[in-house]
N, C-alpha and C. Protein backbone atom coordinates (compact mmCIF):
# COMPACT_ATOMS: atom_id res chain seq x y z
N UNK A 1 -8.13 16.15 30.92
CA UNK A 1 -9.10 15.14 30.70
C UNK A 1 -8.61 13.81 31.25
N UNK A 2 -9.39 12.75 31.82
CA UNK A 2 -8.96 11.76 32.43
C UNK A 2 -9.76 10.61 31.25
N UNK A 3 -8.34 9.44 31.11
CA UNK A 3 -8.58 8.90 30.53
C UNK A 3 -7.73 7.67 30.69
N UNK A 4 -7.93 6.58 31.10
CA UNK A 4 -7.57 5.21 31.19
C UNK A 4 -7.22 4.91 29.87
N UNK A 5 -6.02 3.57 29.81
CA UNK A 5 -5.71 2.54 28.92
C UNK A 5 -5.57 1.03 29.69
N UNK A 6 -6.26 0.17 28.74
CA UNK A 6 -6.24 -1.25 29.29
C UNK A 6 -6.57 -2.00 27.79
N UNK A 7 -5.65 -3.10 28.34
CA UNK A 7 -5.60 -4.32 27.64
C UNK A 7 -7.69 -4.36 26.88
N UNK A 8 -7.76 -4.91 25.45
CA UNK A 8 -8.96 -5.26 24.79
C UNK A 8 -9.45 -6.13 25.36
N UNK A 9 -10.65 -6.58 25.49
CA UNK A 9 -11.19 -7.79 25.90
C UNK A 9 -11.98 -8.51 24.96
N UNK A 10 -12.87 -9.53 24.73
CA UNK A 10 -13.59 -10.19 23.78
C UNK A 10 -15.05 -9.25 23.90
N UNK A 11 -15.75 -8.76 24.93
CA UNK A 11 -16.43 -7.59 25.12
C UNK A 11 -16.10 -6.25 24.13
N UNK A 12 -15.43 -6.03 23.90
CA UNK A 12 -14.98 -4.60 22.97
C UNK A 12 -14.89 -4.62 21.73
N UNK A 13 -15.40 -5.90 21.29
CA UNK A 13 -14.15 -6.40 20.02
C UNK A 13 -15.39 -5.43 18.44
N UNK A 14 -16.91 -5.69 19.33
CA UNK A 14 -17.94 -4.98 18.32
C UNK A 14 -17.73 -3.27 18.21
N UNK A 15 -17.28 -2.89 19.63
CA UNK A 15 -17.37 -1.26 19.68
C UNK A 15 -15.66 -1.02 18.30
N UNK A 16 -15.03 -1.59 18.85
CA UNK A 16 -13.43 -1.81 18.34
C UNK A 16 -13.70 -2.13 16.75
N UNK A 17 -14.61 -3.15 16.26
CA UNK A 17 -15.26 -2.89 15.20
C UNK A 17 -15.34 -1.99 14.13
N UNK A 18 -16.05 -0.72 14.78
CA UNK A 18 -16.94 0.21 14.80
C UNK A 18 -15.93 1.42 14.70
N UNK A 19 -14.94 1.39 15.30
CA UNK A 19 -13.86 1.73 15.46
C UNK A 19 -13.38 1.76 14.28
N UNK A 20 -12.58 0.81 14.07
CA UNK A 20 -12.09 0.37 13.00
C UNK A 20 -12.87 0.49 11.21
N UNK A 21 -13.87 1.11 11.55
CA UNK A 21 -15.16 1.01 10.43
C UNK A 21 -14.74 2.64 9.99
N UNK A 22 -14.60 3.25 11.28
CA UNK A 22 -14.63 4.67 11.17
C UNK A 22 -13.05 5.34 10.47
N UNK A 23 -11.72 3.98 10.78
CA UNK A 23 -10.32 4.48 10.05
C UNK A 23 -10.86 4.55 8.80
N UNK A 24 -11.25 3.26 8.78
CA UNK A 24 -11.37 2.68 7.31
C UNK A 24 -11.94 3.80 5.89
N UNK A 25 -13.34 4.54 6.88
CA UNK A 25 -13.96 5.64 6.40
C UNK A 25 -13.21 6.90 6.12
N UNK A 26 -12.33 7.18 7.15
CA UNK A 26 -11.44 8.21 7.01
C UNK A 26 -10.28 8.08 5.57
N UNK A 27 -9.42 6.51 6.06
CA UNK A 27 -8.98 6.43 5.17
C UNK A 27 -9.22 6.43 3.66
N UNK A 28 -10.42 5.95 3.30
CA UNK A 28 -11.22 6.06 2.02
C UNK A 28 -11.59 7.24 1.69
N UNK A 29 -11.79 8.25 2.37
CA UNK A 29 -12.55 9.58 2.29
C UNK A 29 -11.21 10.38 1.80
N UNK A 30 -9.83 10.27 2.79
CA UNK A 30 -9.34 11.43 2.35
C UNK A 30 -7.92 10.82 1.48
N UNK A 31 -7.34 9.13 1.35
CA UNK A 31 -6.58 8.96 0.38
C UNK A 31 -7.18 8.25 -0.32
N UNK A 32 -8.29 7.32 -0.58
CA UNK A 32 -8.45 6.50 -1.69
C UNK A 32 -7.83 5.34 -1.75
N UNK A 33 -7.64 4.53 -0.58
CA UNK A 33 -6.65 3.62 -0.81
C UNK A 33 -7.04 2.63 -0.96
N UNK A 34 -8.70 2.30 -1.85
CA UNK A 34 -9.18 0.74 -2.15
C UNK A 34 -9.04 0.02 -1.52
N UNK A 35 -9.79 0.17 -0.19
CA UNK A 35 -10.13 -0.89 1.00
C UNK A 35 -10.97 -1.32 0.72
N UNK A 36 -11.20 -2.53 1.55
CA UNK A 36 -12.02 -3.41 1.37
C UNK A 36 -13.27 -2.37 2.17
N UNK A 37 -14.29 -1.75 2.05
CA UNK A 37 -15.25 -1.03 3.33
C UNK A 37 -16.02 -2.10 4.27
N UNK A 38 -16.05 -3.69 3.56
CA UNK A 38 -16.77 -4.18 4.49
C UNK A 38 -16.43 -5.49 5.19
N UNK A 39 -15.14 -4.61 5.40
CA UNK A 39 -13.98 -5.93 5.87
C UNK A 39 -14.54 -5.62 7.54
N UNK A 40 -14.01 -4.27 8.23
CA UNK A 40 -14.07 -4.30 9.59
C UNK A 40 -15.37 -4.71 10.16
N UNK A 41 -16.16 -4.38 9.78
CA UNK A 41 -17.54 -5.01 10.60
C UNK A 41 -17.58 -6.08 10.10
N UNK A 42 -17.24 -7.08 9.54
CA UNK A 42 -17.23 -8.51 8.68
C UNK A 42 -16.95 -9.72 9.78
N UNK A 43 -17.51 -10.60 9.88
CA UNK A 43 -16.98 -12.00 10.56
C UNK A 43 -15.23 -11.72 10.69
N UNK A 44 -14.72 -11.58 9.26
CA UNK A 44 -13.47 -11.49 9.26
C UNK A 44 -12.64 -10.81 10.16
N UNK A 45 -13.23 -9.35 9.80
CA UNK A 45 -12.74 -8.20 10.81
C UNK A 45 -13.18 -8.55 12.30
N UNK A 46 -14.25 -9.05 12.42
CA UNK A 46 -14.14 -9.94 13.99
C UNK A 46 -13.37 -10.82 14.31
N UNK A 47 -12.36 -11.71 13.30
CA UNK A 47 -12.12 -12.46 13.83
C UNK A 47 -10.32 -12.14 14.32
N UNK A 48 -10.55 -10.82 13.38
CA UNK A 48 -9.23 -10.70 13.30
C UNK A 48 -8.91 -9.88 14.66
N UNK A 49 -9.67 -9.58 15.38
CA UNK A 49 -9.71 -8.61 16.79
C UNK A 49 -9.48 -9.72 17.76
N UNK A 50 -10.57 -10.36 17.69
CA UNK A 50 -10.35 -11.78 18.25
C UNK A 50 -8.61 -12.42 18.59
N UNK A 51 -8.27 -12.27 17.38
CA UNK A 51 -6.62 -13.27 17.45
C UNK A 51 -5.99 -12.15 17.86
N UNK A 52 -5.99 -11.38 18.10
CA UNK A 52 -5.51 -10.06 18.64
C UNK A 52 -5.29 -10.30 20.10
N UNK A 53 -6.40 -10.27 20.79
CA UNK A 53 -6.62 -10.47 22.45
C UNK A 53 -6.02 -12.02 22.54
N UNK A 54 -6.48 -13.10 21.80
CA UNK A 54 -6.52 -14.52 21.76
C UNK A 54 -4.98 -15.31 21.94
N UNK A 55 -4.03 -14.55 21.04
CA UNK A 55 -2.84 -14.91 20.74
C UNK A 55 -2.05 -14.32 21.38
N UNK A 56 -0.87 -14.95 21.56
CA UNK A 56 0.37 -14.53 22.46
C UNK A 56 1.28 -13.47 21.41
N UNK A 57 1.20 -13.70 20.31
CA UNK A 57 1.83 -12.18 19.15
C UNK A 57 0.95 -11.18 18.48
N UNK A 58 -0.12 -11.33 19.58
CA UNK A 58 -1.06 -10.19 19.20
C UNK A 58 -1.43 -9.29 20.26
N UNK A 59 -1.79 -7.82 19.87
CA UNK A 59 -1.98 -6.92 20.92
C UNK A 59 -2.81 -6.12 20.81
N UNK A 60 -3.57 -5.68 21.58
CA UNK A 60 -4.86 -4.72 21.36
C UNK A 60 -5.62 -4.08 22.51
N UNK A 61 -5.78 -3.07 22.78
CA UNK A 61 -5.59 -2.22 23.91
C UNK A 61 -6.23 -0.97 23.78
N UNK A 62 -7.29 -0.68 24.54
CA UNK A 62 -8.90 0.35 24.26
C UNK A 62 -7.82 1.99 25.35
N UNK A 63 -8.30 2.53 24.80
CA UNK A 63 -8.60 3.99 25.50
C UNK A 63 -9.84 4.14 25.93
N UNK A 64 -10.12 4.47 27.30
CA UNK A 64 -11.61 5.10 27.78
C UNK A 64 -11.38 6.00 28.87
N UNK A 65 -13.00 7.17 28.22
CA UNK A 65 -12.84 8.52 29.05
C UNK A 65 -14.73 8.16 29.64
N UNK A 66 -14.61 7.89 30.52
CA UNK A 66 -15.98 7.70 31.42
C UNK A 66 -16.71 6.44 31.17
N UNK A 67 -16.12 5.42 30.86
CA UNK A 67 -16.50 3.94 30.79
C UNK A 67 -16.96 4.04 29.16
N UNK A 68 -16.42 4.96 28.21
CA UNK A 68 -17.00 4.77 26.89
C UNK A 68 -15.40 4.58 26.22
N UNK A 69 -15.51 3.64 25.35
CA UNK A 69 -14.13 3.30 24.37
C UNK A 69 -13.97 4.78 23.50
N UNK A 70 -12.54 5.04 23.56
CA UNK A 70 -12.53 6.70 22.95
C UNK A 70 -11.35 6.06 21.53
N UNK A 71 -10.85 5.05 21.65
CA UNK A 71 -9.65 4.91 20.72
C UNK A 71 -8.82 3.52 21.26
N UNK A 72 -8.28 2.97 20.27
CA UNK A 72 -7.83 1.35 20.10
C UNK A 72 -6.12 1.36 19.48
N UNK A 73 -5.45 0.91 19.61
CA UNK A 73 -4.35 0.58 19.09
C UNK A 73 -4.14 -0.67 18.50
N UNK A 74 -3.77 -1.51 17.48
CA UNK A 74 -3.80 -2.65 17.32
C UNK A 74 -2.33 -3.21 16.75
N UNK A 75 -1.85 -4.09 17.37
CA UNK A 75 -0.40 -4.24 16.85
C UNK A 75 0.27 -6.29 16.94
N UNK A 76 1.06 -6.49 16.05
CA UNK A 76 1.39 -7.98 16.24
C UNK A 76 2.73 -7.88 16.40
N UNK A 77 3.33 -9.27 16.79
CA UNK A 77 4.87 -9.74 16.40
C UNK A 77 4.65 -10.43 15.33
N UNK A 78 5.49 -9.86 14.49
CA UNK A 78 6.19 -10.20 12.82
C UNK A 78 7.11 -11.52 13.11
N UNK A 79 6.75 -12.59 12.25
CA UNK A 79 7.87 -13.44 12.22
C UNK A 79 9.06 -13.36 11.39
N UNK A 80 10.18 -13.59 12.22
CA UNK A 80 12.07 -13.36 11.74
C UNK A 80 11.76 -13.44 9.98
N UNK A 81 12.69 -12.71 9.09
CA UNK A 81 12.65 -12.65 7.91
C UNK A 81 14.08 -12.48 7.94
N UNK A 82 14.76 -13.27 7.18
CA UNK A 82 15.97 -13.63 6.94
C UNK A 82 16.80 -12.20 6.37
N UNK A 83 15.50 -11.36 5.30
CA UNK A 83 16.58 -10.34 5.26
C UNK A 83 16.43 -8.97 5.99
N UNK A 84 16.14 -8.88 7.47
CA UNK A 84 16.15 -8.22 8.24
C UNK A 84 17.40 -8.34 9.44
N UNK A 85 17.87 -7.34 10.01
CA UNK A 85 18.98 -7.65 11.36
C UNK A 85 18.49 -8.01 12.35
N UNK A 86 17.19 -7.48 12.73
CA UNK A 86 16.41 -7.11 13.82
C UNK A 86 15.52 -8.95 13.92
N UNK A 87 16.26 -9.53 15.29
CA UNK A 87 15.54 -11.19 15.29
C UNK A 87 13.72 -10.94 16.10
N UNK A 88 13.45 -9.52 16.38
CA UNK A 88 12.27 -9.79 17.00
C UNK A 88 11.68 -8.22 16.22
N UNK A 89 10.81 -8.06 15.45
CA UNK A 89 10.03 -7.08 14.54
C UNK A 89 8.63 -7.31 15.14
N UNK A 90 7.79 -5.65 15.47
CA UNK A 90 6.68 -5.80 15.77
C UNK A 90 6.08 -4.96 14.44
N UNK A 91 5.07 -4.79 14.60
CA UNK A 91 4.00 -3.93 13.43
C UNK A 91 2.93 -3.33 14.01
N UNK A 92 2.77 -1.75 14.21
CA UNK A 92 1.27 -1.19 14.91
C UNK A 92 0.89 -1.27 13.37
N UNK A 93 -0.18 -2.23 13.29
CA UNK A 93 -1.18 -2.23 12.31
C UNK A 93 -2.32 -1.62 12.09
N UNK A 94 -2.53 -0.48 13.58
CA UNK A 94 -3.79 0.01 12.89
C UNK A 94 -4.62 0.83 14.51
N UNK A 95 -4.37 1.84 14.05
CA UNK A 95 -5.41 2.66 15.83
C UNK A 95 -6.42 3.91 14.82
N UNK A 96 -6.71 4.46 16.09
CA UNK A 96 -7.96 5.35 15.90
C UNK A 96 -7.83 5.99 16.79
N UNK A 97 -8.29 7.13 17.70
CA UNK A 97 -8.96 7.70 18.51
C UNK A 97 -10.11 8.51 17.92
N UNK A 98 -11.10 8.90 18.35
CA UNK A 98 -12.05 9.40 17.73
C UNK A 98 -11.81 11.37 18.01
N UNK A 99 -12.28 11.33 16.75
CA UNK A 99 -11.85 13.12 16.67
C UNK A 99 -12.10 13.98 17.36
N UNK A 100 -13.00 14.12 18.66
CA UNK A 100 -13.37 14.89 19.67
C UNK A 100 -12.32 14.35 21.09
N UNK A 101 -11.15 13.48 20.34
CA UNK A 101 -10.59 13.10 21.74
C UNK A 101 -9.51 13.26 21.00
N UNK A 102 -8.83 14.03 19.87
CA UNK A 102 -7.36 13.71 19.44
C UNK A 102 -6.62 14.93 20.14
N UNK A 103 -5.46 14.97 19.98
CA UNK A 103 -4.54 16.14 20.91
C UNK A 103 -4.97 16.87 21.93
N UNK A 104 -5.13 15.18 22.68
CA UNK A 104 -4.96 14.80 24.02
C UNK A 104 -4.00 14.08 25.20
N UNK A 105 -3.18 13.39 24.15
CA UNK A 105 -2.08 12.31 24.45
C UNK A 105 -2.83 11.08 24.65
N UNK A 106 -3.48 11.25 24.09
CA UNK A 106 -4.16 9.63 24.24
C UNK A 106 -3.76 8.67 23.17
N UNK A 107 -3.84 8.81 21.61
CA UNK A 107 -2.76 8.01 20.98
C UNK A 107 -1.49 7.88 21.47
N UNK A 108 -1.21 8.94 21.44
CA UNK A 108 0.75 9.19 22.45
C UNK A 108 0.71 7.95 23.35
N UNK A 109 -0.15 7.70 24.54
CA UNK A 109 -0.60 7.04 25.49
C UNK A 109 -1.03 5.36 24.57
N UNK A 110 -1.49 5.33 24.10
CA UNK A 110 -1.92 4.15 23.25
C UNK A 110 -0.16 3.42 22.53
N UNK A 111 0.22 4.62 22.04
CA UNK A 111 1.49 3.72 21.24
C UNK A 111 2.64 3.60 22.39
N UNK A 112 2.65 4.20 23.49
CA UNK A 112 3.29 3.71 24.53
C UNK A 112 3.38 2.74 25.23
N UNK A 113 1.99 2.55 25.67
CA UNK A 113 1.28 0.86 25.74
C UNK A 113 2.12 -0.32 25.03
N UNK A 114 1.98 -0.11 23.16
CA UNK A 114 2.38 -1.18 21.98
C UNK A 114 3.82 -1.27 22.82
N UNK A 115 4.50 0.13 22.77
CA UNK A 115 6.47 0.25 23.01
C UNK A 115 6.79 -1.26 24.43
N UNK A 116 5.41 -0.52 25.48
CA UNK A 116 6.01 -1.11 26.49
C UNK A 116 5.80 -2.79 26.10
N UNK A 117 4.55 -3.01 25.72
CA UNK A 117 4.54 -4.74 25.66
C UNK A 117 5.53 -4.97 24.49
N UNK A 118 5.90 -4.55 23.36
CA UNK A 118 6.92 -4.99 22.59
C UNK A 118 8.52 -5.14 23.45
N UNK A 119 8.82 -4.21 24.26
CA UNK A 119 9.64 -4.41 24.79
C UNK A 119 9.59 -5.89 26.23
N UNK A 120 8.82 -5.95 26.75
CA UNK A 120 8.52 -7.41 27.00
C UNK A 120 8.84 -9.20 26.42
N UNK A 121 8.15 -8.26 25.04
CA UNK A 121 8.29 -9.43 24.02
C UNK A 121 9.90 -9.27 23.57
N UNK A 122 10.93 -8.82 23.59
CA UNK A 122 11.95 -8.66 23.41
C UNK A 122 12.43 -8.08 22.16
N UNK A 123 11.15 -7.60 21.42
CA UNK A 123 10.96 -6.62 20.53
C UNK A 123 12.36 -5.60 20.08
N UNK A 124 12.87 -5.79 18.99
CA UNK A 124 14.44 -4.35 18.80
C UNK A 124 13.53 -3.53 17.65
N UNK A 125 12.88 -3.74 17.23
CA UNK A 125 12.27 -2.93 16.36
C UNK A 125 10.70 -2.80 15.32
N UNK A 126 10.38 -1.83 15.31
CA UNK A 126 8.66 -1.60 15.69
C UNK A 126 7.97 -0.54 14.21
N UNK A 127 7.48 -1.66 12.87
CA UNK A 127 7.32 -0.83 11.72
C UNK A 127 5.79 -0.21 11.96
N UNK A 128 5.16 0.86 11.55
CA UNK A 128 3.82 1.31 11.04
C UNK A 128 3.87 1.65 9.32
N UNK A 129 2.94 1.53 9.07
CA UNK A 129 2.60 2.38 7.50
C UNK A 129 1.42 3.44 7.54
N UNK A 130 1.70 4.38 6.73
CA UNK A 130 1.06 5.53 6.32
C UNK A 130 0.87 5.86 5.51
N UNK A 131 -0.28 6.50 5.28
CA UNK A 131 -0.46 6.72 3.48
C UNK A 131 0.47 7.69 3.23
N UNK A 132 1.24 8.44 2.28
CA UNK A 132 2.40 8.93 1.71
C UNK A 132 1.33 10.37 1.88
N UNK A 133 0.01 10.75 1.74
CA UNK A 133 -0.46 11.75 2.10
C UNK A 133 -1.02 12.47 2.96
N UNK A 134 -1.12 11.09 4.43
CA UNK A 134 -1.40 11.53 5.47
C UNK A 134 0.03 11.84 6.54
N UNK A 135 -0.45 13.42 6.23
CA UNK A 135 1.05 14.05 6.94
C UNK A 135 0.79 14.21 8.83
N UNK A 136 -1.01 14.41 8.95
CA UNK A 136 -1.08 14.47 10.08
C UNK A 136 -0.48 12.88 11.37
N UNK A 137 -0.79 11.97 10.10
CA UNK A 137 -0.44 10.68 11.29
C UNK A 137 0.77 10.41 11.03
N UNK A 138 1.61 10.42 9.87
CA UNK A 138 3.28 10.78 9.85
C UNK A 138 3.84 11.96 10.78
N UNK A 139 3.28 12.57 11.08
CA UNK A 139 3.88 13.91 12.43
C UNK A 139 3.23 13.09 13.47
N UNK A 140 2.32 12.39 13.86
CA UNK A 140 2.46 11.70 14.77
C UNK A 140 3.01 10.82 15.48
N UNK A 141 3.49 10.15 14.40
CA UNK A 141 4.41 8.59 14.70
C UNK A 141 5.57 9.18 14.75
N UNK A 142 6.25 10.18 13.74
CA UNK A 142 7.10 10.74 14.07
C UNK A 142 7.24 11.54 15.94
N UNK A 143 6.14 12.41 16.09
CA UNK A 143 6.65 12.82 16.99
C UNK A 143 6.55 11.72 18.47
N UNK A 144 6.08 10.42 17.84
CA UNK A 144 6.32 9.07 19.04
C UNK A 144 7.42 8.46 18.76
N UNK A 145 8.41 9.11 18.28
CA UNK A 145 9.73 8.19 18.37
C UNK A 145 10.16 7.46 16.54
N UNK A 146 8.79 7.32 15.43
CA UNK A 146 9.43 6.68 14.62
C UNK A 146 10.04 7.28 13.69
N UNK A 147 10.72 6.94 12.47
CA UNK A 147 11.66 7.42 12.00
C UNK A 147 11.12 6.89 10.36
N UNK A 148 10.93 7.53 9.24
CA UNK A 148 11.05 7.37 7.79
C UNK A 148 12.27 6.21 7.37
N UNK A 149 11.49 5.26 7.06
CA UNK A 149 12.52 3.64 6.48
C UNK A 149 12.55 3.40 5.29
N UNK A 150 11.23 3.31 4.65
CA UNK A 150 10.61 2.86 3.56
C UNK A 150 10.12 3.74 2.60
N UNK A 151 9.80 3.16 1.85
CA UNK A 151 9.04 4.35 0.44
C UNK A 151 8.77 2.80 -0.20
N UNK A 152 7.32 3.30 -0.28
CA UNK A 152 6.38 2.13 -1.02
C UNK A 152 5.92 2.72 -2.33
N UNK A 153 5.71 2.22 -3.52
CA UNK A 153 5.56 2.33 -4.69
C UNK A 153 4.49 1.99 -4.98
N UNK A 154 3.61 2.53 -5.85
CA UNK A 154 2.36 1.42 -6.30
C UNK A 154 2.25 1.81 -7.96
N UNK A 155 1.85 1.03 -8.56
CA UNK A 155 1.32 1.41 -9.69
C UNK A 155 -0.05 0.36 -10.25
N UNK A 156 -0.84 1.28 -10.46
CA UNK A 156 -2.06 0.68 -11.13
C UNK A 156 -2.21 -0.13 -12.29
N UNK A 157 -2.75 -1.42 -12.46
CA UNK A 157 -2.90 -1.54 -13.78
C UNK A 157 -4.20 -1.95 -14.19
């Protein structure tokens, strides 16, 4: 299958949206993780795509298979935190590809993209989060290079 990656533009930012409407759905559907549902299509969630393309520590970058957006990656530079080693920390905050296009290498292709511009940015090290029950996108990130750091806790009250 042929499929391009390129930099987001201010043009994409509604489909990317839409996009982002559809994690959100997933995520709610199969962990429950009390999202906001009407954050991504929101002014907000626009604006936040926006500072993405807009800003020099922001990154965001479409997949397309025949001039239609198939999947998005979205990622920032973290500012220095004193109790870290690492003086330049990035964060993929958040992709998609849509389910008639997954195991394809096109995420693979998407978080390669984040690797290469983080390494630009002079980037030594690069966090994601996952829900503790999504094993399919933990075997993913895993099989792109990342590695188990953290263990996040929650408790309800």
């Amino acid at each position: 299958m042929n499929f391009k990656t390129r930099l987001a533009t201010l043009t994409d930012i509604t489909f990317i949206q839409k996009l982002n409407q559809l994690l959100f759905e997933k995520e709610e559907r199969e962990f429950n993780l009390g999202l906001n549902m009407t954050w991504a299509i929101s002014k907000l969630g626009q604006n936040y795509f926006k500072g993405l393309i807009e800003k020099e520590d922001g990154f965001l970058v479409v997949a397309e298979h025949d001039n239609k957006i198939i999947g998005y990656l979205a990622g920032i530079l973290l500012e220095k935190h004193p109790c870290y080693m690492a003086n330049k920390r990035a964060e993929l905050e958040n992709m998609l590809v849509l389910k008639e296009y997954r195991d394809l290498g096109i995420g693979s292709s998407l978080v390669k993209n984040f690797k290469e511009w983080c390494k630009e940015k002079c980037v030594e090290e690069i966090k994601v989060t996952a829900s503790a029950f999504n094993t399919e996108g933990i075997n993913f990130y895993k099989r792109n290079g990342f590695k188990e750091y953290d263990v996040v806790l929650k408790a309800e009250l």
